[in-house]
Protein backbone atom coordinates (compact mmCIF):
# COMPACT_ATOMS: atom_id res chain seq x y z
CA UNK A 1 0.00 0.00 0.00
CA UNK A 2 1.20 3.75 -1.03
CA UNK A 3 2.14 5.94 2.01
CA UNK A 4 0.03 8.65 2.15
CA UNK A 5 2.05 10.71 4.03
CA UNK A 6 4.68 11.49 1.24
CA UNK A 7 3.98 14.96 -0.30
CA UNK A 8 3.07 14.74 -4.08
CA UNK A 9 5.66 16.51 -6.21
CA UNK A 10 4.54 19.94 -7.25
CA UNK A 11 3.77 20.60 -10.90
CA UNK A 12 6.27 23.27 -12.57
CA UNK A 13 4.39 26.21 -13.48
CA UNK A 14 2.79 26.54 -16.54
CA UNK A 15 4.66 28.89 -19.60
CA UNK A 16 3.04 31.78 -20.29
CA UNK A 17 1.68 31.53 -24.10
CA UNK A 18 0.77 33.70 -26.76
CA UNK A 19 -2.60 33.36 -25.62
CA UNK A 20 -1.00 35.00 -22.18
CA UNK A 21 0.85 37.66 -24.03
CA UNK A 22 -2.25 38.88 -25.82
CA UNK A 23 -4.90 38.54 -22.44
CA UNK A 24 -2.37 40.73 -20.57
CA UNK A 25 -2.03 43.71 -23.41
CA UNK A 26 -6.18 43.45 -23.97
CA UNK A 27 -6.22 44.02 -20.02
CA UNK A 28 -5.15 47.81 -20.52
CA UNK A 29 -7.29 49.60 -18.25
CA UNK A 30 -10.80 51.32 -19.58
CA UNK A 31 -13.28 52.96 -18.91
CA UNK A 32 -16.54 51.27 -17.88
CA UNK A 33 -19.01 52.86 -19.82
CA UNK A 34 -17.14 54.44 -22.81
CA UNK A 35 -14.72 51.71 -23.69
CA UNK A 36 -11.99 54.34 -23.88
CA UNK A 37 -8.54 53.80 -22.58
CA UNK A 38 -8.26 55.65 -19.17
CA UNK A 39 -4.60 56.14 -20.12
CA UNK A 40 -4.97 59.63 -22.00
CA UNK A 41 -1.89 59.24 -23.98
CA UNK A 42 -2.66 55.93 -25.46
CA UNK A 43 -6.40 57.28 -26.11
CA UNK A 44 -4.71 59.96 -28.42
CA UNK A 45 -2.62 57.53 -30.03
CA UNK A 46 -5.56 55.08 -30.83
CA UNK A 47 -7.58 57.32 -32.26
CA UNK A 48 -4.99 58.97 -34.48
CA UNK A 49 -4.24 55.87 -35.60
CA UNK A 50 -7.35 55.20 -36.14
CA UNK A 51 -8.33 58.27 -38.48
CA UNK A 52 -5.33 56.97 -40.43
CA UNK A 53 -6.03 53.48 -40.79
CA UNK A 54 -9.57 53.32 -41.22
CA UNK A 55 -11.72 56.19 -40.52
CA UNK A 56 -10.74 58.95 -41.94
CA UNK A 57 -11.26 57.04 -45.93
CA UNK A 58 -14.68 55.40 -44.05
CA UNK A 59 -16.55 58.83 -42.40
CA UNK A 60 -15.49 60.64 -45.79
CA UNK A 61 -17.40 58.43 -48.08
CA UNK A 62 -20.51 57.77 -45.10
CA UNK A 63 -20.82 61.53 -45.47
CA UNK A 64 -20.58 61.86 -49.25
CA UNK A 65 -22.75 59.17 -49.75
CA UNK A 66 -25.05 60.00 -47.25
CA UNK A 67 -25.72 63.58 -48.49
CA UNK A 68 -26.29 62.48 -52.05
CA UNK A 69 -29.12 59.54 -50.30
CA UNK A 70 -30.57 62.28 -48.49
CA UNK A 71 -30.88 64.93 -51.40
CA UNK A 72 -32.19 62.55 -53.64
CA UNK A 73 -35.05 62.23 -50.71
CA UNK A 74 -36.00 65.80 -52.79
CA UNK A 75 -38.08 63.71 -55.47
CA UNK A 76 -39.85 62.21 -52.02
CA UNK A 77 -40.34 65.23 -51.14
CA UNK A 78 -42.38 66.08 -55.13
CA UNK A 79 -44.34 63.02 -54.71
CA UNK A 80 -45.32 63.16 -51.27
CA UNK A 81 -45.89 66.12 -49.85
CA UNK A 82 -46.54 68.51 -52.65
CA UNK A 83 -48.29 71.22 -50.61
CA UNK A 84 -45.04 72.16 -48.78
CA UNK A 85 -42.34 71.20 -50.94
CA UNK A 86 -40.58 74.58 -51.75
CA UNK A 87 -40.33 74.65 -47.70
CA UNK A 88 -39.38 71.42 -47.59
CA UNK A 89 -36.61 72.15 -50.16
CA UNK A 90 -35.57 75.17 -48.23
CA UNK A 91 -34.87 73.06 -45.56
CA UNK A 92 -33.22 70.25 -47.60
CA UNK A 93 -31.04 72.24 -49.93
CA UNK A 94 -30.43 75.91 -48.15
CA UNK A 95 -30.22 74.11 -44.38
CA UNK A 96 -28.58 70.58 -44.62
CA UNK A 97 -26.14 71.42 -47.57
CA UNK A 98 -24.03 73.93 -46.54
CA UNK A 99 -23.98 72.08 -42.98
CA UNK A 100 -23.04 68.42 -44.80
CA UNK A 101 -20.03 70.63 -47.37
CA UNK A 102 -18.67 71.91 -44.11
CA UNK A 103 -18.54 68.30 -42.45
CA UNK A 104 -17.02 67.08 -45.88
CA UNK A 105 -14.42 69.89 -45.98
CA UNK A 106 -13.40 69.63 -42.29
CA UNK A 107 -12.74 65.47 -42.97
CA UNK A 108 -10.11 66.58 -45.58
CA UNK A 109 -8.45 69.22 -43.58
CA UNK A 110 -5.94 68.87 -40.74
CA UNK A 111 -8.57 69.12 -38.13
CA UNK A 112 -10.10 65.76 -39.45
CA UNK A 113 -8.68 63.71 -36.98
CA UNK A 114 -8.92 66.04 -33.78
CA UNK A 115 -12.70 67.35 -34.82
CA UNK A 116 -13.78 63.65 -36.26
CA UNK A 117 -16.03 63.49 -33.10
CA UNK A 118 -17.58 66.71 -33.25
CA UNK A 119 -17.86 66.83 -36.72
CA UNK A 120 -19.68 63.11 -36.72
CA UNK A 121 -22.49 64.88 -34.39
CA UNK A 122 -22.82 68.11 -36.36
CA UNK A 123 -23.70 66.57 -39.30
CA UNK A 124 -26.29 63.79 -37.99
CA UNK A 125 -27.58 66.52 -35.91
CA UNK A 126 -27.88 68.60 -38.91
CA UNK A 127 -29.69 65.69 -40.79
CA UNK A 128 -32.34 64.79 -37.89
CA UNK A 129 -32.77 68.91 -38.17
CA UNK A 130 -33.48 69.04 -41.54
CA UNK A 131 -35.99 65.45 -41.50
CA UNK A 132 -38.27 67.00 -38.06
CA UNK A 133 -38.79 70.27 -39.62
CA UNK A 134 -39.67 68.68 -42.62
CA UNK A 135 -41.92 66.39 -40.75
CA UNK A 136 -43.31 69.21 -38.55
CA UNK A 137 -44.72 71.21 -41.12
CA UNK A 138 -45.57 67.59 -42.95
CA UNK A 139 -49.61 66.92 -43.53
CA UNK A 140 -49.97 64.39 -40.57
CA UNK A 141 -50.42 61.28 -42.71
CA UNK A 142 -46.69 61.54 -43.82
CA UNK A 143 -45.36 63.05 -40.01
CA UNK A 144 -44.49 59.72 -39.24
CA UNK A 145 -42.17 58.96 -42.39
CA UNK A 146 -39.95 61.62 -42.11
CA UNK A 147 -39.74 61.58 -38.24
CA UNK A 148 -38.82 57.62 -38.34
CA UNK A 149 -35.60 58.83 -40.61
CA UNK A 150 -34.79 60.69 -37.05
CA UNK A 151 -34.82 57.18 -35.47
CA UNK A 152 -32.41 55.66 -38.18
CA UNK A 153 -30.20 58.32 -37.98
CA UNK A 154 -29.24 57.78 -34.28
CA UNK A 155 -29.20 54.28 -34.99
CA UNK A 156 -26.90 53.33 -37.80
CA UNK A 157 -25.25 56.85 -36.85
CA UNK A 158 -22.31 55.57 -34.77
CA UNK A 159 -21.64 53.09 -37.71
CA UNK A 160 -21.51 55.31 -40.26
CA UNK A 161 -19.80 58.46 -38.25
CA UNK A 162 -18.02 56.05 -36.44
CA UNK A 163 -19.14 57.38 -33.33
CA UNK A 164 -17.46 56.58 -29.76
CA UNK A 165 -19.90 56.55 -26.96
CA UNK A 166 -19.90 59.44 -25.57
CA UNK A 167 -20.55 61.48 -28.64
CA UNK A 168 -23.59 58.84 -29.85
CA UNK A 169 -25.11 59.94 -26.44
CA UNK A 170 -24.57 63.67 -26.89
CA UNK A 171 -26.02 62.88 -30.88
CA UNK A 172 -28.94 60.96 -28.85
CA UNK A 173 -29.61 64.39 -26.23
CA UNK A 174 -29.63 66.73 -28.86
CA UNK A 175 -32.18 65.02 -31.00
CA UNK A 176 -34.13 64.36 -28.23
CA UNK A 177 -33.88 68.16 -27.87
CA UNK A 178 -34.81 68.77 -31.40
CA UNK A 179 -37.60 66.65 -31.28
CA UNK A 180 -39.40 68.46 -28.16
CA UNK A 181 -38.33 71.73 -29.83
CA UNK A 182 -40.51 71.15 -32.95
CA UNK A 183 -43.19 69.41 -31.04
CA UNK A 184 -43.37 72.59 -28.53
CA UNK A 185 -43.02 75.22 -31.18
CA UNK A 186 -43.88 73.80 -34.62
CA UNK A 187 -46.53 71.30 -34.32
CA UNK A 188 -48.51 69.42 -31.27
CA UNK A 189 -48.55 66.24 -31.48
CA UNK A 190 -50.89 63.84 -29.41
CA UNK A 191 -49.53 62.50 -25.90
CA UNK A 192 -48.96 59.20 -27.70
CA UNK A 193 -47.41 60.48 -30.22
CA UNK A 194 -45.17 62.41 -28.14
CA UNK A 195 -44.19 59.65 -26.26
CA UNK A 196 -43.69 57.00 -28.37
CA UNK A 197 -41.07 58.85 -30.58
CA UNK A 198 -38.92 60.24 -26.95
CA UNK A 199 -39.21 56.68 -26.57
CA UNK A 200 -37.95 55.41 -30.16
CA UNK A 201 -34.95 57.90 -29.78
CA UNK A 202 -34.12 56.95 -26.85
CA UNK A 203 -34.20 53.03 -26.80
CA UNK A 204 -33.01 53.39 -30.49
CA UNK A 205 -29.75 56.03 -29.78
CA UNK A 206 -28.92 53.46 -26.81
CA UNK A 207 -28.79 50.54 -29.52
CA UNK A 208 -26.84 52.89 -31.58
CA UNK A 209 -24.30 53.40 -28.08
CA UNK A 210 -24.30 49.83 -27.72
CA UNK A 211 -23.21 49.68 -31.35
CA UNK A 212 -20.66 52.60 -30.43
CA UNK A 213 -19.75 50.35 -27.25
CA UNK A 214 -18.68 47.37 -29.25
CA UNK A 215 -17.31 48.83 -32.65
CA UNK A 216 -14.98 51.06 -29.84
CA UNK A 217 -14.18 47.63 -28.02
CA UNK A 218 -13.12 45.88 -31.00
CA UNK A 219 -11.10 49.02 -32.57
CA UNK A 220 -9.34 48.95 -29.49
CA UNK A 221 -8.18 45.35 -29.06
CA UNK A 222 -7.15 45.18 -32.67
CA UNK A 223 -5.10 48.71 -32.45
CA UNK A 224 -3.66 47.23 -28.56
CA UNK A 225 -2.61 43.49 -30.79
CA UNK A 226 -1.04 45.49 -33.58
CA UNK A 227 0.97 47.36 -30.93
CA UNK A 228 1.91 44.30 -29.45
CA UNK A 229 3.05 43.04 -33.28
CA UNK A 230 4.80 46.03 -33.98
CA UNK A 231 7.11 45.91 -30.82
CA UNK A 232 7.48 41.80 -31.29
CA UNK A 233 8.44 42.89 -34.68
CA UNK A 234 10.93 45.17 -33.79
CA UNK A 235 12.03 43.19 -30.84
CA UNK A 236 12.72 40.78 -33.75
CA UNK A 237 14.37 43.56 -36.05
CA UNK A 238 16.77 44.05 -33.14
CA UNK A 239 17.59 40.30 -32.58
CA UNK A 240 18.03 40.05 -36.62
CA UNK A 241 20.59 42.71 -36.42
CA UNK A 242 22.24 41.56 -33.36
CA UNK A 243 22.95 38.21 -34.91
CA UNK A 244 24.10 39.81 -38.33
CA UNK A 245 26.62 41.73 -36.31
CA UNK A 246 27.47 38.46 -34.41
CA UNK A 247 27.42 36.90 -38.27
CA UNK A 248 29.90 39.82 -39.45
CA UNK A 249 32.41 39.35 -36.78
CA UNK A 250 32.97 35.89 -38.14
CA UNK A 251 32.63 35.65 -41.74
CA UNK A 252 33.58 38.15 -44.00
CA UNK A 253 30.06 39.90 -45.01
CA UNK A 254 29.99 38.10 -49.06
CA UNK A 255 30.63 34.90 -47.62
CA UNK A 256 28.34 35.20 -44.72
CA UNK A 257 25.63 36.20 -48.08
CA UNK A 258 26.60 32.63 -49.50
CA UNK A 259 26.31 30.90 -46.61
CA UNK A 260 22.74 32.45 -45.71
CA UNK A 261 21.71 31.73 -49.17
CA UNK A 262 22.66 28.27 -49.26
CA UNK A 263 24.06 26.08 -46.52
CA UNK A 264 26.62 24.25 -48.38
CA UNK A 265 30.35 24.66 -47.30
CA UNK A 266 31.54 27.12 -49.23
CA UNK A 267 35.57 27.09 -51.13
CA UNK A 268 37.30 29.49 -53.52
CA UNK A 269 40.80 29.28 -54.93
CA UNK A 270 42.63 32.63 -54.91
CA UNK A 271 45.25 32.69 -57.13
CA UNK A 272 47.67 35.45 -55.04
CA UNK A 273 47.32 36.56 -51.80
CA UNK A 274 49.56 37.71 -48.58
CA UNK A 275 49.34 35.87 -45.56
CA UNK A 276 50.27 36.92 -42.54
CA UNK A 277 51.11 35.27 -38.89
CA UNK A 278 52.22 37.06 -36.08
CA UNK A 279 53.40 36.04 -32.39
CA UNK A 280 53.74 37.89 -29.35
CA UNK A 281 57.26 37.31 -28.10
CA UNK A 282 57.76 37.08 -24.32
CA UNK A 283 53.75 37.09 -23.67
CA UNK A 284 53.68 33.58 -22.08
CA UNK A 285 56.44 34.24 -19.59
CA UNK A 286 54.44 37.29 -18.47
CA UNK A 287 51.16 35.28 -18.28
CA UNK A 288 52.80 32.77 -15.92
CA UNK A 289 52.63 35.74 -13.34
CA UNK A 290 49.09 37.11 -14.12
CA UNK A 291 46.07 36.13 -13.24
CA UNK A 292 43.65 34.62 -16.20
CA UNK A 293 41.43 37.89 -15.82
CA UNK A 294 44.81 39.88 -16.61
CA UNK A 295 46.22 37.62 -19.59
CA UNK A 296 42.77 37.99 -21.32
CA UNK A 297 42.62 41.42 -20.78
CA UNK A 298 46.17 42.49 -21.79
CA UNK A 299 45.86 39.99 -25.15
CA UNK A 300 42.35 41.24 -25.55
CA UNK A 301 44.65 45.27 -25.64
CA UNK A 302 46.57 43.82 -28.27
CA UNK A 303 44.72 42.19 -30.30
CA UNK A 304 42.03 44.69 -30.63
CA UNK A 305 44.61 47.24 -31.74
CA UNK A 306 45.09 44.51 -34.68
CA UNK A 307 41.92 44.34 -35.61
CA UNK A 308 41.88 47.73 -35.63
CA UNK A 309 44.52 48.01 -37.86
CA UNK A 310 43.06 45.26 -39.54
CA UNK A 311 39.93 46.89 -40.49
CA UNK A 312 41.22 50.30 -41.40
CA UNK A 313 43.46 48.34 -44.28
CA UNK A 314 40.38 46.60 -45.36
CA UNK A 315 41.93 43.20 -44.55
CA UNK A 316 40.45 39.10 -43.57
CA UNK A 317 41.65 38.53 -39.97
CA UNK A 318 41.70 35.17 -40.28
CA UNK A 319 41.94 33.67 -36.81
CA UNK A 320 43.88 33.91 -33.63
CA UNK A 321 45.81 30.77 -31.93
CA UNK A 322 46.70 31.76 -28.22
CA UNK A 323 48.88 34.57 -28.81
CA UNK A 324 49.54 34.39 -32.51
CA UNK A 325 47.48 36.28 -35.00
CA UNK A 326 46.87 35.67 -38.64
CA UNK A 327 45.36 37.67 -41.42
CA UNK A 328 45.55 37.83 -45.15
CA UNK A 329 45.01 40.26 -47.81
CA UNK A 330 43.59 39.96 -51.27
CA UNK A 331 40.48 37.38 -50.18
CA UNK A 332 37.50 36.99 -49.91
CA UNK A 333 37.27 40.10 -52.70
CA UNK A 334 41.14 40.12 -54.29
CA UNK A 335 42.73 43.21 -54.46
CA UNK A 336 46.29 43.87 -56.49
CA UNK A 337 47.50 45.94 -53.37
CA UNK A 338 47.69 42.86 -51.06
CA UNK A 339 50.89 42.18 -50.28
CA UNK A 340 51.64 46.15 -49.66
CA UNK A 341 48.79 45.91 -47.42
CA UNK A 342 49.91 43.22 -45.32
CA UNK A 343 53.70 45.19 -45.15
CA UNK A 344 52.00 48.12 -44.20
CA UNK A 345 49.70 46.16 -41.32
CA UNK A 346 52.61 44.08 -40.14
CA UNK A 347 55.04 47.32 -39.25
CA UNK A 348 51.94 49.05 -37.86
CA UNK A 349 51.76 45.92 -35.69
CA UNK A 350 55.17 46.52 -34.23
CA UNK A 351 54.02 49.77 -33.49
CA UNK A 352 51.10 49.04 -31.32
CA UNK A 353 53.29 46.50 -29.47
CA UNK A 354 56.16 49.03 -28.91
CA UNK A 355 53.74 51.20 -27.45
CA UNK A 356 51.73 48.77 -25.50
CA UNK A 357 55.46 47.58 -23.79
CA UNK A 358 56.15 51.20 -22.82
CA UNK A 359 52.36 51.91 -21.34
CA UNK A 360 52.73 48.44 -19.89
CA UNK A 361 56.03 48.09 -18.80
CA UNK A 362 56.40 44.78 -20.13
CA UNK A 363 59.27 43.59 -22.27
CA UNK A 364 57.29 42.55 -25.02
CA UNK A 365 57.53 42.09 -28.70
CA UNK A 366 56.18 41.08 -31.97
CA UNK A 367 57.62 38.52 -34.30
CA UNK A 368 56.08 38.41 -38.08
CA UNK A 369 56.35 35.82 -41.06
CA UNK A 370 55.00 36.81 -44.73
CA UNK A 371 54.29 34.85 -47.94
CA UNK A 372 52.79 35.76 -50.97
CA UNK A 373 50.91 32.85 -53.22
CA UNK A 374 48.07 30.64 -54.37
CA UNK A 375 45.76 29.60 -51.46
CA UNK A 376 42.15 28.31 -51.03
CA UNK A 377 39.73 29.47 -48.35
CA UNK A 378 36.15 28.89 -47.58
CA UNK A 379 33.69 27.58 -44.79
CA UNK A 380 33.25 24.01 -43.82
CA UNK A 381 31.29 21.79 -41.35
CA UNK A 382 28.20 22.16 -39.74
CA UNK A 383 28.83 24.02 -36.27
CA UNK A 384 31.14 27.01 -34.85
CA UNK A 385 31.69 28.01 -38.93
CA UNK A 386 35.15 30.29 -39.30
CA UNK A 387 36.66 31.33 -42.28
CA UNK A 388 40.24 29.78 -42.96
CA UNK A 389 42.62 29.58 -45.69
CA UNK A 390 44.18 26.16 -46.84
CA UNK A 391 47.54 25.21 -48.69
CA UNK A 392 51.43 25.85 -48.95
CA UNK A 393 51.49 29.86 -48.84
CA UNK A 394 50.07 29.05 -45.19
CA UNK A 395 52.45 26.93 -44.60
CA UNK A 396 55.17 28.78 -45.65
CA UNK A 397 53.54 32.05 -43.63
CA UNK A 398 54.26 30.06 -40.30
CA UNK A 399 57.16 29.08 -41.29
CA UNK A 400 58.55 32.89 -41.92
CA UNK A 401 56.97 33.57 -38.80
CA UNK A 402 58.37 30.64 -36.38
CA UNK A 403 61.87 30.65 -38.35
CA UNK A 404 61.81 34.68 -37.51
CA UNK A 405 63.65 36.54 -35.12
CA UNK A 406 62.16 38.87 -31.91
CA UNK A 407 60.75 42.26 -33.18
CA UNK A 408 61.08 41.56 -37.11
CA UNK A 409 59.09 41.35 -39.81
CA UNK A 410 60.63 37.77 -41.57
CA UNK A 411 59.42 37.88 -45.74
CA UNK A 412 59.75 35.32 -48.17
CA UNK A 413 61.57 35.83 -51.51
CA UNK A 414 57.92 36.19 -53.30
CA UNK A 415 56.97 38.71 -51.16
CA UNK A 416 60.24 40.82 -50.90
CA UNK A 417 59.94 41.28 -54.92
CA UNK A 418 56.23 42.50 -54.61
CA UNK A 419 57.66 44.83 -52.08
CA UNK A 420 60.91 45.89 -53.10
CA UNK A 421 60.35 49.15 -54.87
CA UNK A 422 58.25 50.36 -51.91
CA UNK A 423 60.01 49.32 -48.33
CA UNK A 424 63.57 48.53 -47.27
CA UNK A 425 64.43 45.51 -46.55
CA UNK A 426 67.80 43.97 -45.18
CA UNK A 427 68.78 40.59 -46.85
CA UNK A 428 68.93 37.64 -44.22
CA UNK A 429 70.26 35.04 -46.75
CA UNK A 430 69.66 31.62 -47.66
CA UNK A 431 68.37 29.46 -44.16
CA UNK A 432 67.15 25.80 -43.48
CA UNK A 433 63.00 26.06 -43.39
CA UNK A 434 61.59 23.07 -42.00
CA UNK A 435 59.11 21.18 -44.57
CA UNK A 436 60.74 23.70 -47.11
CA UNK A 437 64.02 23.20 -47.26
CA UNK A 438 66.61 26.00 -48.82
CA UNK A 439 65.10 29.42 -48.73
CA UNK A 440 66.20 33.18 -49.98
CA UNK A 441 64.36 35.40 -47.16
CA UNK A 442 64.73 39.07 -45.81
CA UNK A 443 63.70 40.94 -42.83
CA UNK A 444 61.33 44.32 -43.66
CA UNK A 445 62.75 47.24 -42.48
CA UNK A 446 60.53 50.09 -43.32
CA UNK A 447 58.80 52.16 -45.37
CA UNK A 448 61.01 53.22 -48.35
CA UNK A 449 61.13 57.01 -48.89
CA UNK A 450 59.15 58.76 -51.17
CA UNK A 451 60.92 59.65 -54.29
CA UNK A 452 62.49 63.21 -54.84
């Protein structure tokens, strides 16, 4: 039998979802009966974003088409009431027409957006106007047709105008208002009467704020879920970049283009380029006696002044091997410069490292091995990608470099007649290279001076 007195294992706690994400920006805080956001700020934003998106193209063609609807109501006005049409027109064409070209005109001016409200109201108000007074001076058997268009308007009002709620309920008051105004002054209607069309108003405007209510809710939730897209978006954009950076400090920016486009390792033969390795002389006797915070950080000194130099001579570091550092010229893009390039980068080295021993006070140095050649270079595997360069100029570039002395720049016989018009050089003879056998090399002196 189990014990029951062992303790079940609590369950981890669920991961927040997208369905999460989205419940907790809908949750932005409103108000009860309006819908708006209580947040002023983000009100403004909404609803200029809003006008842009949608409304401002919407209310301007509800309007346009609305007024054209509503004149062509004239003919109604022919065939129906007869008697009083030249009144009736009065109303219709000297009234409601300059009112609707003044709601049109204010949709296409700058004050569209921060007047959309007030202009929405003005011009239903102006159309449940023009509709009573044509009703109140109506013969009664056609009262009732043109004071039901009142009840449409406020209905289907916050559709069209795209209404929020507080203005459908202002639109609501004031025809109310209107209403009683005509029925006091214009024409008496029987109690019933009276009542029944307060009544339609205002049962019909509060459909039409329920309508408001909802449209608002929705308008909302879809401008707060585009919000949230944008900044995932961007959050995205950022993260892109980040790892195109992280992309660029590896791979030379075409071959990092290759490599995006197609995943296949990636080789090209160069037929001449200048390789260069380097090696700090005397650094691992000085990071016997540092700590591994202050090795990193005085190779890290170093080593960003190369790649400093590096990038300002538009040259491939290629990699870095404790304390040696290698870089060619003339790859991945060639360039007919490339071995003067590399001379110029390798005395620039022993510069840095001069002044980094004096700063320092460390009695260090840089030794440096050239070779100019064929070579091939190019990605491959599958993980922790790096650019490198393959075959005997490599090989021979180490080997100028380890058969070097202290604080010189060791050349091979290729290179020194690249270089021999423009730096002086001091012969070092034939020497013994290991996997090479017999080899003419020199030692790079300087610059050579510009002629006179």
């Amino acid at each position: 039998m189990a014990d029951s007195s062992i303790p079940a294992t609590p369950a981890a706690p669920a991961r927040p979802g997208p369905r999460d994400d989205t419940s907790k920006v809908l949750a932005e805080p409103r108000h009860r009966f309006t819908g708006s956001f209580i947040d002023r700020k983000l009100e403004s934003e909404f609803r200029s974003a809003q006008w842009s998106l949608e409304n401002r193209r919407f209310v301007r063609a509800s309007i346009v088409v609305s007024s054209l609807c509503f004149l062509f109501y004239a003919l109604h006005d022919r065939l129906v009431i007869p008697s009083v049409v030249d009144l009736a027109w009065k109303f219709r064409f000297g009234f409601f027409v300059p009112f609707a070209l003044l709601s049109i005109a204010l949709t296409f001016s700058r004050w569209g957006e921060p007047l959309h409200q007030a202009v929405g109201v003005l011009f239903g108000t102006t159309a449940t106007v023009t509709v009573v007074a044509i009703g109140a001076i109506s013969p009664t058997d056609s009262y009732y047709a043109y004071t039901s268009y009142a009840v449409l308007f406020v209905t289907i009002g916050p559709f069209l105008l795209r209404l929020e709620v507080f203005s459908q309920m202002v639109y609501v008051v004031v025809s109310l208002l209107v209403f009683n105004l005509a029925n006091w002054f214009l024409r008496a209607n029987p109690l019933h009467v009276y009542i029944s069309m307060n009544f339609s108003l205002l049962s019909m405007g509060g459909l039409g704020g329920f309508i408001a209510y909802m449209r608002g809710r929705d308008a909302r939730n879809g401008f707060l879920q585009r919000r949230l897209i944008h900044r995932q978006y961007a959050l995205l954009d950022a993260e892109s970049a980040k790892a195109e950076k992280l992309l660029l400090n590896i791979l030379p920016q075409p071959i990092a283009e290759r490599l995006k486009a197609d995943s296949r390792s990636i080789a090209d033969g160069f037929a001449e380029v200048t390789v260069l390795f380097s090696d700090i002389v005397g650094f691992t006797k000085l990071s016997a006696r540092l700590s591994p915070d202050e090795v990193v950080s005085r190779l890290n000194e170093m080593f960003s002044a190369f790649d400093d130099i590096a990038s300002d001579l538009g040259l491939e570091k290629i990699k870095t091997i404790g304390d040696a550092y290698m870089v060619a010229a003339g790859l991945p893009e060639p360039r007919a410069d490339h071995a003067e390039a590399i001379a110029e980068m390798a005395l620039r080295m022993q510069e840095a490292v001069a002044e980094f021993s004096k700063r320092r006070g460390e009695p260090l140095s840089v030794r440096v091995g050239m070779h100019t050649g064929p070579v091939v270079a190019g990605v491959i595997g599958k993980q922790k990608f790096i650019y490198d360069v393959w075959g005997d100029t490599v090989n021979t570039a180490s080997r100028m470099e380890s058969h070097g002395e202290p604080g010189k720049i060791h050349v091979s016989d290729s290179t020194y007649k690249r270089l021999a018009e423009r730096f002086t050089f001091q012969r070092r003879g034939t020497i013994e290279v290991k996997g090479k056998g017999l080899m003419e090399t020199y030692f790079l002196l300087d610059r050579a001076a510009p002629p006179q």
